[in-house]
PDB file of N, CA and C in Angstrom:
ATOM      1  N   UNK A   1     125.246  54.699 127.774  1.00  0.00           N
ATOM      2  CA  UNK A   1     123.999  54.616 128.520  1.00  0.00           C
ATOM      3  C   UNK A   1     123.904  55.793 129.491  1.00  0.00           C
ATOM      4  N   UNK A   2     122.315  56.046 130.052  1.00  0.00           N
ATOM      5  CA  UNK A   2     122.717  57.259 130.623  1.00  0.00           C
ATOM      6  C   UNK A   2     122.560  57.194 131.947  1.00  0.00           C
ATOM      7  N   UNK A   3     122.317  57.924 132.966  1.00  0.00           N
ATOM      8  CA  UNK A   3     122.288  57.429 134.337  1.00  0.00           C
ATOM      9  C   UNK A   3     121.555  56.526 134.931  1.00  0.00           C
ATOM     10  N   UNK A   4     120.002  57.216 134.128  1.00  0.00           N
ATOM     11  CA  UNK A   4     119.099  55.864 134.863  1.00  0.00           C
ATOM     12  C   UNK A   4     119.612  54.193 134.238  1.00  0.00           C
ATOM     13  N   UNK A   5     120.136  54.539 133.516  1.00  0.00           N
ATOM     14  CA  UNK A   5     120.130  52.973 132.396  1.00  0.00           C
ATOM     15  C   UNK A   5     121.253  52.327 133.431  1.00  0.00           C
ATOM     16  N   UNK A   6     122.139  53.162 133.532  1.00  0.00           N
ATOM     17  CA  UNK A   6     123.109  53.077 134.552  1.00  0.00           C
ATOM     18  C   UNK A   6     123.249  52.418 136.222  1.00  0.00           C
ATOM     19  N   UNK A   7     122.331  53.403 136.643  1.00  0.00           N
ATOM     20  CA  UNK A   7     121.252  53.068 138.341  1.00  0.00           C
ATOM     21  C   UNK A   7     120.707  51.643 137.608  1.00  0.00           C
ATOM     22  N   UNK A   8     120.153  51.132 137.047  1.00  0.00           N
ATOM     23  CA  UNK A   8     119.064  50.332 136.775  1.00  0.00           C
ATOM     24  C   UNK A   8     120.111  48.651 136.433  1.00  0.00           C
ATOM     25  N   UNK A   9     121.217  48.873 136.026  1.00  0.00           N
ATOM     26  CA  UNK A   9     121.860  47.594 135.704  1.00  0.00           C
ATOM     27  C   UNK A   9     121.820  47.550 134.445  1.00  0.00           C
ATOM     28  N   UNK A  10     121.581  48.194 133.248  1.00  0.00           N
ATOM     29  CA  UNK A  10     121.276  47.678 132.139  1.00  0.00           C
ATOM     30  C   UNK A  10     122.723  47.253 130.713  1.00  0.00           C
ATOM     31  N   UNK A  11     123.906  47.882 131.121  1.00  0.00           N
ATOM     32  CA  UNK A  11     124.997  47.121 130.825  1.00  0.00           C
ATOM     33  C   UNK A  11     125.020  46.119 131.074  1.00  0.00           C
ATOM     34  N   UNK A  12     125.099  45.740 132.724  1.00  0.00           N
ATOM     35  CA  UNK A  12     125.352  44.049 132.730  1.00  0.00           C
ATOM     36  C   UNK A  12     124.273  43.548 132.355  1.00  0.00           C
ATOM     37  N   UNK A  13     122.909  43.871 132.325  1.00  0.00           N
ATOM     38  CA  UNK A  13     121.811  42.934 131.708  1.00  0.00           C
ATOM     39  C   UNK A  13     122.474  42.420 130.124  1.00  0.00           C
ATOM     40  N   UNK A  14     122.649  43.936 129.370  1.00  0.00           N
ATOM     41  CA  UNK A  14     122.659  43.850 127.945  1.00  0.00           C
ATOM     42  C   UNK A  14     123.843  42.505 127.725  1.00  0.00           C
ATOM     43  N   UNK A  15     124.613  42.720 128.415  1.00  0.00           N
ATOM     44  CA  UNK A  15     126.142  41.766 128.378  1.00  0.00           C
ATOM     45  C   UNK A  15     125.484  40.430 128.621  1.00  0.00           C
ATOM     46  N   UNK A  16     124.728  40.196 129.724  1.00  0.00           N
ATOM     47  CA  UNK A  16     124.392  38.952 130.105  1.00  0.00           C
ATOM     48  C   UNK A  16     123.479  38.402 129.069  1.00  0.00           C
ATOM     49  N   UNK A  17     122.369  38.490 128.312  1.00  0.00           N
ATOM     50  CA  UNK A  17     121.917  38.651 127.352  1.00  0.00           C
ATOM     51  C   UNK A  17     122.749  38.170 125.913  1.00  0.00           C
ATOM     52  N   UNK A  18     123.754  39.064 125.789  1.00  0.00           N
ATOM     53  CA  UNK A  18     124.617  38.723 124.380  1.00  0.00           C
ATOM     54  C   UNK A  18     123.835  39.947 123.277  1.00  0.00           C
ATOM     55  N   UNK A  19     123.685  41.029 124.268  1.00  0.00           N
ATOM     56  CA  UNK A  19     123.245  42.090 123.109  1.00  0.00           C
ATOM     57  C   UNK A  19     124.029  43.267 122.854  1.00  0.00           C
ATOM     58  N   UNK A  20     124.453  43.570 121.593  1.00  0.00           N
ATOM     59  CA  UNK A  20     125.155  44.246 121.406  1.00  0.00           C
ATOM     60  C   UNK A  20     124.781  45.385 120.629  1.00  0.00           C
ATOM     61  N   UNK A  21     125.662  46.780 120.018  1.00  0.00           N
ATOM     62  CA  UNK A  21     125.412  47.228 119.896  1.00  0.00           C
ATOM     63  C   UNK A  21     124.448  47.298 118.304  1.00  0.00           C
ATOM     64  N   UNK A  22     124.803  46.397 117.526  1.00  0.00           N
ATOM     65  CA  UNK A  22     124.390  46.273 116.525  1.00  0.00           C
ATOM     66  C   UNK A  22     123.750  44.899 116.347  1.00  0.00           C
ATOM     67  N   UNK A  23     122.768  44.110 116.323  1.00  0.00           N
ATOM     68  CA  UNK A  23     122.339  42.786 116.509  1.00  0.00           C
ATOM     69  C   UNK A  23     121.764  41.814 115.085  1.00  0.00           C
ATOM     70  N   UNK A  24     121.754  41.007 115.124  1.00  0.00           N
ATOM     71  CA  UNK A  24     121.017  40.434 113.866  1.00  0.00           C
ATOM     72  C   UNK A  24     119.616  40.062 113.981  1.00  0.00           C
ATOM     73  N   UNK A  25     118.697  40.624 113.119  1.00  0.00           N
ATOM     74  CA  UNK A  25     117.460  40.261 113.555  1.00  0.00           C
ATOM     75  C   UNK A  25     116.656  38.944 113.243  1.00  0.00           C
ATOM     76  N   UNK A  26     117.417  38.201 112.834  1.00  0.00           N
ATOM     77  CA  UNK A  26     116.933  37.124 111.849  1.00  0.00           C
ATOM     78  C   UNK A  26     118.052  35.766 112.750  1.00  0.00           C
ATOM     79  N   UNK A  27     117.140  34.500 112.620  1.00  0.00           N
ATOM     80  CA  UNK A  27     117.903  33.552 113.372  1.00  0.00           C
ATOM     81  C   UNK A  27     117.215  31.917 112.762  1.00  0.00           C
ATOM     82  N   UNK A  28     118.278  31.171 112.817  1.00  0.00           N
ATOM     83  CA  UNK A  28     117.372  29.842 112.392  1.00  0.00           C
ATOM     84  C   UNK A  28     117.752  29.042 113.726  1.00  0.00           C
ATOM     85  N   UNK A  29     118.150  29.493 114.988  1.00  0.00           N
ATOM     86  CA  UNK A  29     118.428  28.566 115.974  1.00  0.00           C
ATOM     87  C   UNK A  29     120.004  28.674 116.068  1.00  0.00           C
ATOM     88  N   UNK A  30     120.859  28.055 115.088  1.00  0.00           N
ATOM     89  CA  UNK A  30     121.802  27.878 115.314  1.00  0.00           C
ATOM     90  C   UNK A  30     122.450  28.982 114.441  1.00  0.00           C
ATOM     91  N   UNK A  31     121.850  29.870 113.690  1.00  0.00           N
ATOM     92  CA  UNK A  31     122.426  30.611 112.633  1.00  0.00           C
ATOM     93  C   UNK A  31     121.845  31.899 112.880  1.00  0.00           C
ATOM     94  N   UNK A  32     122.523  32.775 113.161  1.00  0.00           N
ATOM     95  CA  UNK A  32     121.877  34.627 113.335  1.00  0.00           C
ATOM     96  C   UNK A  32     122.682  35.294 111.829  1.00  0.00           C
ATOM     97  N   UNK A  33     121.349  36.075 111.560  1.00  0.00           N
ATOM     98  CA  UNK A  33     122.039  36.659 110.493  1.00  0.00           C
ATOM     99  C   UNK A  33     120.838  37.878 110.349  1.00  0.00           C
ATOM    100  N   UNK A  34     120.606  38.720 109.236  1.00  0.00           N
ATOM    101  CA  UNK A  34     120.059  39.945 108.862  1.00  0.00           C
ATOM    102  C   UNK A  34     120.764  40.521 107.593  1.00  0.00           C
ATOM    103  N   UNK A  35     120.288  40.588 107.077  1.00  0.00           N
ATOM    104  CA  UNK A  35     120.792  41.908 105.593  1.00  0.00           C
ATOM    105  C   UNK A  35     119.868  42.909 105.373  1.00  0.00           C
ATOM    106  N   UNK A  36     119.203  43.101 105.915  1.00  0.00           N
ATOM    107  CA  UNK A  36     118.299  44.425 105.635  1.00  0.00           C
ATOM    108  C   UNK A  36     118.647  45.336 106.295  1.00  0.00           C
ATOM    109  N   UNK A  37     117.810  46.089 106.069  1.00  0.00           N
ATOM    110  CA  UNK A  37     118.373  47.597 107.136  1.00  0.00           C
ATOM    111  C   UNK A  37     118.091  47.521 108.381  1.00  0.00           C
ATOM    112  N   UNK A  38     119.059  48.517 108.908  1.00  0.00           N
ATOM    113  CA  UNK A  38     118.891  48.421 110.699  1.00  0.00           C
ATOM    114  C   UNK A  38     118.074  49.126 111.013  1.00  0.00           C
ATOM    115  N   UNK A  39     117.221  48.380 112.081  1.00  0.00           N
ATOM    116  CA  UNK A  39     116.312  49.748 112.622  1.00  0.00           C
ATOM    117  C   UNK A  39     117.007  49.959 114.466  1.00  0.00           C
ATOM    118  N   UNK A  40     116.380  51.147 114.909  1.00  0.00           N
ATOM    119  CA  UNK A  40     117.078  51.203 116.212  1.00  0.00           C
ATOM    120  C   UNK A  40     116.361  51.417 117.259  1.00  0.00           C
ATOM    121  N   UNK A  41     116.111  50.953 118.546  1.00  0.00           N
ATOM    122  CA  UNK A  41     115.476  50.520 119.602  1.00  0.00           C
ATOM    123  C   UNK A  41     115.992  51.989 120.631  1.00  0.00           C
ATOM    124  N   UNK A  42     114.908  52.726 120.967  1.00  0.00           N
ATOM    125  CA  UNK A  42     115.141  53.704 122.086  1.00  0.00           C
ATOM    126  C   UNK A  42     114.519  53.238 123.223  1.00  0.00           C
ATOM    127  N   UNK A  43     115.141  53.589 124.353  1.00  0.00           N
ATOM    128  CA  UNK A  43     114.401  53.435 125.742  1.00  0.00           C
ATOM    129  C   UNK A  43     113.295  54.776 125.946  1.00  0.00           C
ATOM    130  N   UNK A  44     111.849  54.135 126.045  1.00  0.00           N
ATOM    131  CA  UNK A  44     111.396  55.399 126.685  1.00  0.00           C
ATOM    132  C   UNK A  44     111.479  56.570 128.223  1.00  0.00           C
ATOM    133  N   UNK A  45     111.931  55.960 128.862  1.00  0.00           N
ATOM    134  CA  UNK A  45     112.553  56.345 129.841  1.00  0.00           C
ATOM    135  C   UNK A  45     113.645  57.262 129.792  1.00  0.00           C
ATOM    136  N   UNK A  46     114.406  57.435 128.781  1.00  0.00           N
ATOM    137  CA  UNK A  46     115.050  58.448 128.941  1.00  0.00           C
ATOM    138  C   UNK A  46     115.819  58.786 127.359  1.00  0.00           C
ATOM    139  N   UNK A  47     115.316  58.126 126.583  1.00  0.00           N
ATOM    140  CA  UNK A  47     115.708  58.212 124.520  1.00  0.00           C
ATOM    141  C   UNK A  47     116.711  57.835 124.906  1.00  0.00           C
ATOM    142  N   UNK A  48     117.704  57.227 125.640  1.00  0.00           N
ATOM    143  CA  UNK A  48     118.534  56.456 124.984  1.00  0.00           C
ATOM    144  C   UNK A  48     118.803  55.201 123.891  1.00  0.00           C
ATOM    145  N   UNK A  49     119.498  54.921 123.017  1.00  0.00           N
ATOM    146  CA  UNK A  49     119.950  53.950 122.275  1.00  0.00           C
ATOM    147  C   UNK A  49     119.620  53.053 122.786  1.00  0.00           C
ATOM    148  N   UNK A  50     118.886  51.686 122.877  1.00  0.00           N
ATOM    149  CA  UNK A  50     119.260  50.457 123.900  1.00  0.00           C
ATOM    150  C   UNK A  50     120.203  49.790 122.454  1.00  0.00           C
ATOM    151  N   UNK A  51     119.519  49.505 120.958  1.00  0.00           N
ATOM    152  CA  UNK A  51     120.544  48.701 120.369  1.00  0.00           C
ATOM    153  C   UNK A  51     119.756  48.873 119.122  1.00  0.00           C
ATOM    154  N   UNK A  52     120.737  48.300 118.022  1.00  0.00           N
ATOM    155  CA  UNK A  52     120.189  48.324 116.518  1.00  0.00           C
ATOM    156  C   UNK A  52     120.305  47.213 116.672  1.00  0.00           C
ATOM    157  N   UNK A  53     119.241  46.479 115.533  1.00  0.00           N
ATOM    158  CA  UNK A  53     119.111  45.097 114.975  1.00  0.00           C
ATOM    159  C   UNK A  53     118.593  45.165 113.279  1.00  0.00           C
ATOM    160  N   UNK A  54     119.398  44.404 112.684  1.00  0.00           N
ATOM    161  CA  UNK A  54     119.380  44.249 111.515  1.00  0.00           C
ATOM    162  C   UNK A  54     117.709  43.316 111.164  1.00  0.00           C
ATOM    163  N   UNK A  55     117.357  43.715 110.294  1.00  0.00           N
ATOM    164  CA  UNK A  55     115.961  43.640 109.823  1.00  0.00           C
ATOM    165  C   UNK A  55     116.183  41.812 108.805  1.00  0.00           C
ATOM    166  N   UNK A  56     114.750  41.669 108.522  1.00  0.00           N
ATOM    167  CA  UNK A  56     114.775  40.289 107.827  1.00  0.00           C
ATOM    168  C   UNK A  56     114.486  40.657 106.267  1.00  0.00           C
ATOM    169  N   UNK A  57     115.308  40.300 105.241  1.00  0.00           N
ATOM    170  CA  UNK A  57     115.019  40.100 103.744  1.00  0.00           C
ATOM    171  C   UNK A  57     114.047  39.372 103.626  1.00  0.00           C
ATOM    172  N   UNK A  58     113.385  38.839 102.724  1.00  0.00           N
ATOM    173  CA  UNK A  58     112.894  37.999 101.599  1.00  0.00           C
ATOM    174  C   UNK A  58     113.970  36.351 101.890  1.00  0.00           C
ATOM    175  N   UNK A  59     115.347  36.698 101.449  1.00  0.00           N
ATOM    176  CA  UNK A  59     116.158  35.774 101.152  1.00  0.00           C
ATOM    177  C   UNK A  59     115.854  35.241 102.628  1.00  0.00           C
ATOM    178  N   UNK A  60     116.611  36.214 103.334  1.00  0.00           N
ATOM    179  CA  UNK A  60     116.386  35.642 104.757  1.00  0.00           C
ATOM    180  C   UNK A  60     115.130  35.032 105.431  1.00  0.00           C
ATOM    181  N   UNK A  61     114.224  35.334 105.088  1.00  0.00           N
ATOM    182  CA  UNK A  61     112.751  34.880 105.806  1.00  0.00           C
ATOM    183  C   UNK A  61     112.468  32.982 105.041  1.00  0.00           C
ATOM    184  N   UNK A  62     113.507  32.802 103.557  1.00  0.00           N
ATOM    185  CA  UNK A  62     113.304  31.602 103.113  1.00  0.00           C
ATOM    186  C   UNK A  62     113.963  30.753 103.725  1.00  0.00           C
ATOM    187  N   UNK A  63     115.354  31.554 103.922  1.00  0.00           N
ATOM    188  CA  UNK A  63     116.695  30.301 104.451  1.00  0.00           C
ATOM    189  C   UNK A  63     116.111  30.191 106.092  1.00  0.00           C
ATOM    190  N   UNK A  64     114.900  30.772 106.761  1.00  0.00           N
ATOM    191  CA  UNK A  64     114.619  30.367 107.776  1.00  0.00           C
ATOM    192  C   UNK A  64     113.594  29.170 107.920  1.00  0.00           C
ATOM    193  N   UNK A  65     113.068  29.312 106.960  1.00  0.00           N
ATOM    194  CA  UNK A  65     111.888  28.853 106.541  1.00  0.00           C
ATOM    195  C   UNK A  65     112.092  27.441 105.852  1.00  0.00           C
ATOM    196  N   UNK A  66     113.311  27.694 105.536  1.00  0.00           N
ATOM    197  CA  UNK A  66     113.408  25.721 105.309  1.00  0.00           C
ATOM    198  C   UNK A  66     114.173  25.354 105.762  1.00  0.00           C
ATOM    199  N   UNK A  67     114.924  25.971 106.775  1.00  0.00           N
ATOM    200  CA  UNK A  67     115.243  25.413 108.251  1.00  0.00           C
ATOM    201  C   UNK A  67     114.664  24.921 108.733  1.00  0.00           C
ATOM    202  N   UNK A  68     113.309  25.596 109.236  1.00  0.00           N
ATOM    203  CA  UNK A  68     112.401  25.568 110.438  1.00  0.00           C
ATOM    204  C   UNK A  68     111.632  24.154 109.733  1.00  0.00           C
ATOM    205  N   UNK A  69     111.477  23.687 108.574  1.00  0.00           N
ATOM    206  CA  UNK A  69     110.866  22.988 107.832  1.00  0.00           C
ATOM    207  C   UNK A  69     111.474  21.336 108.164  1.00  0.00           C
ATOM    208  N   UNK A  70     112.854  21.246 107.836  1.00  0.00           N
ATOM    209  CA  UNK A  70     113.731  20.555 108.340  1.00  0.00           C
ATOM    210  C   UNK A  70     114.107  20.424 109.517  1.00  0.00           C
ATOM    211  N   UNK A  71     113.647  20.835 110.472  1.00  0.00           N
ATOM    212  CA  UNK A  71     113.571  20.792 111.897  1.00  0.00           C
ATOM    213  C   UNK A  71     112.370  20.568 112.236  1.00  0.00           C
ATOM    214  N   UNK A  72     111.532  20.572 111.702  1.00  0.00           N
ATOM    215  CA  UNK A  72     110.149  19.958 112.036  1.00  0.00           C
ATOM    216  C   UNK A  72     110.013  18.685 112.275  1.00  0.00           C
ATOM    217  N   UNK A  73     110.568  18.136 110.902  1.00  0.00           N
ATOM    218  CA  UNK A  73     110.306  16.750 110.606  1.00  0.00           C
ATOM    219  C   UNK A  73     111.571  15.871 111.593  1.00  0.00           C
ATOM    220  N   UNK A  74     112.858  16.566 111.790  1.00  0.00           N
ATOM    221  CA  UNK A  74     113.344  16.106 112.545  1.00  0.00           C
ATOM    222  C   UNK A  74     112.822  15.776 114.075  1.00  0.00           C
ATOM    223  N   UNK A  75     112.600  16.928 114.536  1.00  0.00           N
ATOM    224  CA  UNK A  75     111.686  17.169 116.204  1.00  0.00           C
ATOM    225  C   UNK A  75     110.600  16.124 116.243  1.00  0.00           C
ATOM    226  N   UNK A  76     109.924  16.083 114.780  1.00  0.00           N
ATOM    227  CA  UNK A  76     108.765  15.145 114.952  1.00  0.00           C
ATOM    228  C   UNK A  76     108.980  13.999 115.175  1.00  0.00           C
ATOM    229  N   UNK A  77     110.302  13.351 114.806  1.00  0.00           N
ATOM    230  CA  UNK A  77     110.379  12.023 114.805  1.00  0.00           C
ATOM    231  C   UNK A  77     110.939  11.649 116.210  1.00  0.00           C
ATOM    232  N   UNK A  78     111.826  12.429 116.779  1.00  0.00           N
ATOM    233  CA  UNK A  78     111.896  12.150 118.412  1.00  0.00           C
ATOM    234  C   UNK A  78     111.301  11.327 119.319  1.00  0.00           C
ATOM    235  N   UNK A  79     111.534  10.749 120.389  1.00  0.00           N
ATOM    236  CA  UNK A  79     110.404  10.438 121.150  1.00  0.00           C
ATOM    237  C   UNK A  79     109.876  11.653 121.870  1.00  0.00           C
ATOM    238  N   UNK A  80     108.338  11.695 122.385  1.00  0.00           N
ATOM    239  CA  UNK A  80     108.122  12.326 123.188  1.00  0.00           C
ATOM    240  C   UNK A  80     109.178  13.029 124.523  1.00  0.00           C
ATOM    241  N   UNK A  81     109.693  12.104 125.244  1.00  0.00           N
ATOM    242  CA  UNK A  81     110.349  12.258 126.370  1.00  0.00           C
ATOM    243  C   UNK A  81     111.287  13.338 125.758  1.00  0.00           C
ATOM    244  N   UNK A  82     112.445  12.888 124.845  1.00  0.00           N
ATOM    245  CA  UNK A  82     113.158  13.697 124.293  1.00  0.00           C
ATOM    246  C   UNK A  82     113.022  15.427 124.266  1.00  0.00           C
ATOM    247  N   UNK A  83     111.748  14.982 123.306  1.00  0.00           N
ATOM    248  CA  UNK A  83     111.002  16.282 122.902  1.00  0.00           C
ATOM    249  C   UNK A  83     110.840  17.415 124.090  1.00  0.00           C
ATOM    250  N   UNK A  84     110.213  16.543 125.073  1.00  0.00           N
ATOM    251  CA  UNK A  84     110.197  17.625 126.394  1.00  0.00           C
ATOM    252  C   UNK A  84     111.149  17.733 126.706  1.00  0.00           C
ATOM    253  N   UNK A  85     112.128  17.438 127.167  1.00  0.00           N
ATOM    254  CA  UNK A  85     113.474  17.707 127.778  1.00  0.00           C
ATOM    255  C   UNK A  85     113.680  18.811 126.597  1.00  0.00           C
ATOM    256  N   UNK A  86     113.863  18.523 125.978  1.00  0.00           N
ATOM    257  CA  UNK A  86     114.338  20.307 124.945  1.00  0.00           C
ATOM    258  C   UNK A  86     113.773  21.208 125.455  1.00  0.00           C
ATOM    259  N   UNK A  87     112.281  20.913 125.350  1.00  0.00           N
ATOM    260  CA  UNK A  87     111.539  21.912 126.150  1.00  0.00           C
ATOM    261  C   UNK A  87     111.613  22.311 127.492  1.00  0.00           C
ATOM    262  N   UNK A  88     112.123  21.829 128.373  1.00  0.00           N
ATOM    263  CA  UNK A  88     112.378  22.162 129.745  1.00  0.00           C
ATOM    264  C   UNK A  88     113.698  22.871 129.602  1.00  0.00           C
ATOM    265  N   UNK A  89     114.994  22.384 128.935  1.00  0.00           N
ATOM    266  CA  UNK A  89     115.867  23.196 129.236  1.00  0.00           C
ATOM    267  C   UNK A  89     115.960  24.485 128.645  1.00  0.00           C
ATOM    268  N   UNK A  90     115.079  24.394 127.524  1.00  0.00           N
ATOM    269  CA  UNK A  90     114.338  26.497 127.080  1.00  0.00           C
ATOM    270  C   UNK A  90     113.875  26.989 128.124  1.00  0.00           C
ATOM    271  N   UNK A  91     112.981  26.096 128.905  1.00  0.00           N
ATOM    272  CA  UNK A  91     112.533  27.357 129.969  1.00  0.00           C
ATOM    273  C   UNK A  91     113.189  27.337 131.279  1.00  0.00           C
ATOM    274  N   UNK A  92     114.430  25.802 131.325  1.00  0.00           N
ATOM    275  CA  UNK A  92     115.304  26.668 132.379  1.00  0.00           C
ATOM    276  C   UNK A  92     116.251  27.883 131.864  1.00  0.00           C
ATOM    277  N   UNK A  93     116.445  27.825 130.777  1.00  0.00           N
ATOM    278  CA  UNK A  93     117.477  29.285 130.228  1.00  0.00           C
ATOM    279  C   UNK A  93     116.748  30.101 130.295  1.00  0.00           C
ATOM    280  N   UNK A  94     115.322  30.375 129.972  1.00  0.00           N
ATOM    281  CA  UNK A  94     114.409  31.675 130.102  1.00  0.00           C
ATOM    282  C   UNK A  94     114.427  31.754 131.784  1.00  0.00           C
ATOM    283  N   UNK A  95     114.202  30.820 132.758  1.00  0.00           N
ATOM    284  CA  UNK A  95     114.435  31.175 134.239  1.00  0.00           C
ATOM    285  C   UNK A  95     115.553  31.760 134.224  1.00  0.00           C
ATOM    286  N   UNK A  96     116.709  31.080 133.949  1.00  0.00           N
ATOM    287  CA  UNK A  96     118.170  31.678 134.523  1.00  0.00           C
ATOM    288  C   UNK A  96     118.324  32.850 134.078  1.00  0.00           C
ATOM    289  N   UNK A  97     117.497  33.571 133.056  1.00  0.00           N
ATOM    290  CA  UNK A  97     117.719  34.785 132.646  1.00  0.00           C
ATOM    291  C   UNK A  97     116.843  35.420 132.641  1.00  0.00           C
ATOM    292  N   UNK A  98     115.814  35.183 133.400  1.00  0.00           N
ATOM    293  CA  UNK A  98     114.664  35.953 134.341  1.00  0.00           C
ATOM    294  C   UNK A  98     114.583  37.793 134.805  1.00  0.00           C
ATOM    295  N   UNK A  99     116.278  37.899 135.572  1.00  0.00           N
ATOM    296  CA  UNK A  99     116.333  39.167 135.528  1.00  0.00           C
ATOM    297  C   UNK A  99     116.687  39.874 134.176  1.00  0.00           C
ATOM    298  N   UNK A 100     117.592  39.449 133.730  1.00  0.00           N
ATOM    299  CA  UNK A 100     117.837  40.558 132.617  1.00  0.00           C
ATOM    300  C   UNK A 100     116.780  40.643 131.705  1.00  0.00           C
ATOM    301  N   UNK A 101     116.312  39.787 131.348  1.00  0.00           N
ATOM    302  CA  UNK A 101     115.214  40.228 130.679  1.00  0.00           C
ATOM    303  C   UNK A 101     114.256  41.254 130.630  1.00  0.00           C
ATOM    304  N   UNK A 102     114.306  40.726 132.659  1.00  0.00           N
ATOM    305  CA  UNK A 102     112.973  41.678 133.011  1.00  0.00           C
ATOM    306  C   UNK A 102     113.407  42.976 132.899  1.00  0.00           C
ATOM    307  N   UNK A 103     114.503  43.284 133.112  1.00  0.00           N
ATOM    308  CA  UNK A 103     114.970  44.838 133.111  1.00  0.00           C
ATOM    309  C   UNK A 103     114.939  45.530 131.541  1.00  0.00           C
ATOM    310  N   UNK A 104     115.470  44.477 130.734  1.00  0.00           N
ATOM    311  CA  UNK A 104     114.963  44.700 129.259  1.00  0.00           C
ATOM    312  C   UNK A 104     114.344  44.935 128.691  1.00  0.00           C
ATOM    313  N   UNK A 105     112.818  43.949 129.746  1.00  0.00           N
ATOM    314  CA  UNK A 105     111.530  44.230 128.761  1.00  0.00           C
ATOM    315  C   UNK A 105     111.210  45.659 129.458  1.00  0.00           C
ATOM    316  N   UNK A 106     111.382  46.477 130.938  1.00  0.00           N
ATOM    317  CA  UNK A 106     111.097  47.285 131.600  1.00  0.00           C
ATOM    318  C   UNK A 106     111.712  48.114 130.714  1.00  0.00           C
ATOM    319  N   UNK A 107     113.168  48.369 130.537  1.00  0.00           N
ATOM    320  CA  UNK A 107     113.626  49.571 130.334  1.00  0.00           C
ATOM    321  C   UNK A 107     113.243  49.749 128.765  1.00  0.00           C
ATOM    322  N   UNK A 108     112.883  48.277 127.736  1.00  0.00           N
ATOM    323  CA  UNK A 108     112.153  49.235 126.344  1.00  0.00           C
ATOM    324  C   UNK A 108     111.131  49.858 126.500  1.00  0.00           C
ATOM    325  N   UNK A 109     110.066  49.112 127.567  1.00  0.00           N
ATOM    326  CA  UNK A 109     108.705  49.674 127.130  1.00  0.00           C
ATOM    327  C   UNK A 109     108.313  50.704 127.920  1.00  0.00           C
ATOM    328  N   UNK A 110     109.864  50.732 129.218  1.00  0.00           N
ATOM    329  CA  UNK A 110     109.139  51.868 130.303  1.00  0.00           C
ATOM    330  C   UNK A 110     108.242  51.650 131.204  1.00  0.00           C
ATOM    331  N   UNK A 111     107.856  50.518 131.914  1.00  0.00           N
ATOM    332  CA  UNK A 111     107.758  49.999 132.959  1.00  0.00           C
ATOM    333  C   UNK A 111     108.506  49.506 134.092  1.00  0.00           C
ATOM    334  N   UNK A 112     107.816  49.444 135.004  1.00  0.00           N
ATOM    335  CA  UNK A 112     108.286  49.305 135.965  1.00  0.00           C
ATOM    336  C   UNK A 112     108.551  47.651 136.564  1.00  0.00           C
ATOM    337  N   UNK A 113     110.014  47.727 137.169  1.00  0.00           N
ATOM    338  CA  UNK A 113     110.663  46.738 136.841  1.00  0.00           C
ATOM    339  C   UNK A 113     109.766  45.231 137.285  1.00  0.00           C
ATOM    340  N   UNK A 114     109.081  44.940 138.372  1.00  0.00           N
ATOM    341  CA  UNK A 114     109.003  44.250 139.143  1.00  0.00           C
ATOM    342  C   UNK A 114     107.562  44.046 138.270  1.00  0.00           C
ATOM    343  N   UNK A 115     107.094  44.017 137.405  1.00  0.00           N
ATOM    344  CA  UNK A 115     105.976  43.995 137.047  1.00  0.00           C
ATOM    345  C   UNK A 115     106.251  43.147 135.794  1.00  0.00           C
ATOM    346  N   UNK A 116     107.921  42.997 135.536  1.00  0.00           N
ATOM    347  CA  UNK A 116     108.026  42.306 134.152  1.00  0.00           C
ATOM    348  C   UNK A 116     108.672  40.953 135.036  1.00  0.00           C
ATOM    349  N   UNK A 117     108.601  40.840 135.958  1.00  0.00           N
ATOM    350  CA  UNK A 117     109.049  39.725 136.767  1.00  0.00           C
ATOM    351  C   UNK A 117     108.501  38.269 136.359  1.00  0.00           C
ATOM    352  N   UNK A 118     107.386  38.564 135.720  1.00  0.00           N
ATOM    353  CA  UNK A 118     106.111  37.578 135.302  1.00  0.00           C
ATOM    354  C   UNK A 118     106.675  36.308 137.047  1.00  0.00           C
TER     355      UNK A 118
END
């Protein structure tokens, strides 16, 4: 990383996160995976690398897809109450990881930090 990435925190973001240098772009929740080709993510701020992520197949877009299918019908049958509580503790993990993100979404798109604060 290079200085500004450096000044800015974006190691420990990337670490806190779970992003690495090479990533999988494809996920069914409990399963990350990718077989296609990698594409690679520059910071505009200064062309550095932020990370590669492996792209989605065909194969892959199915084995997600009847995941997500089978998790439907599961989620559906829940009670309500249930249902929300899943949903609340997604958006306490999106709070608890509030900053890194924000520095994430700042340092891909090149904005300024306090503005991705939402």
């Amino acid at each position: 990383m290079s200085n500004i990435a450096n000044s800015f925190g974006m190691d420990e973001a990337l670490k806190q996160l779970g992003i690495k240098d090479v990533n999988h772009g494809t996920s069914t929740g409990s399963d990350n995976f990718g077989s296609g080709p990698e594409i690679s993510s520059y910071s505009p701020v200064d062309g550095q690398l932020i990370g590669k992520v492996t792209t989605t197949t065909q194969a892959d877009y199915d084995k997600v897809m009847d995941k997500a299918q089978a998790a439907f019908i599961s989620f559906r049958a829940m009670p309500a109450p249930q249902r929300g509580e899943i949903v609340r503790q997604f958006g306490n993990k999106l709070r608890d990881l509030k900053e890194p993100l924000g520095k994430l979404v700042s340092y891909e798109m090149g904005e300024i930090f306090t503005r991705r604060l939402w």
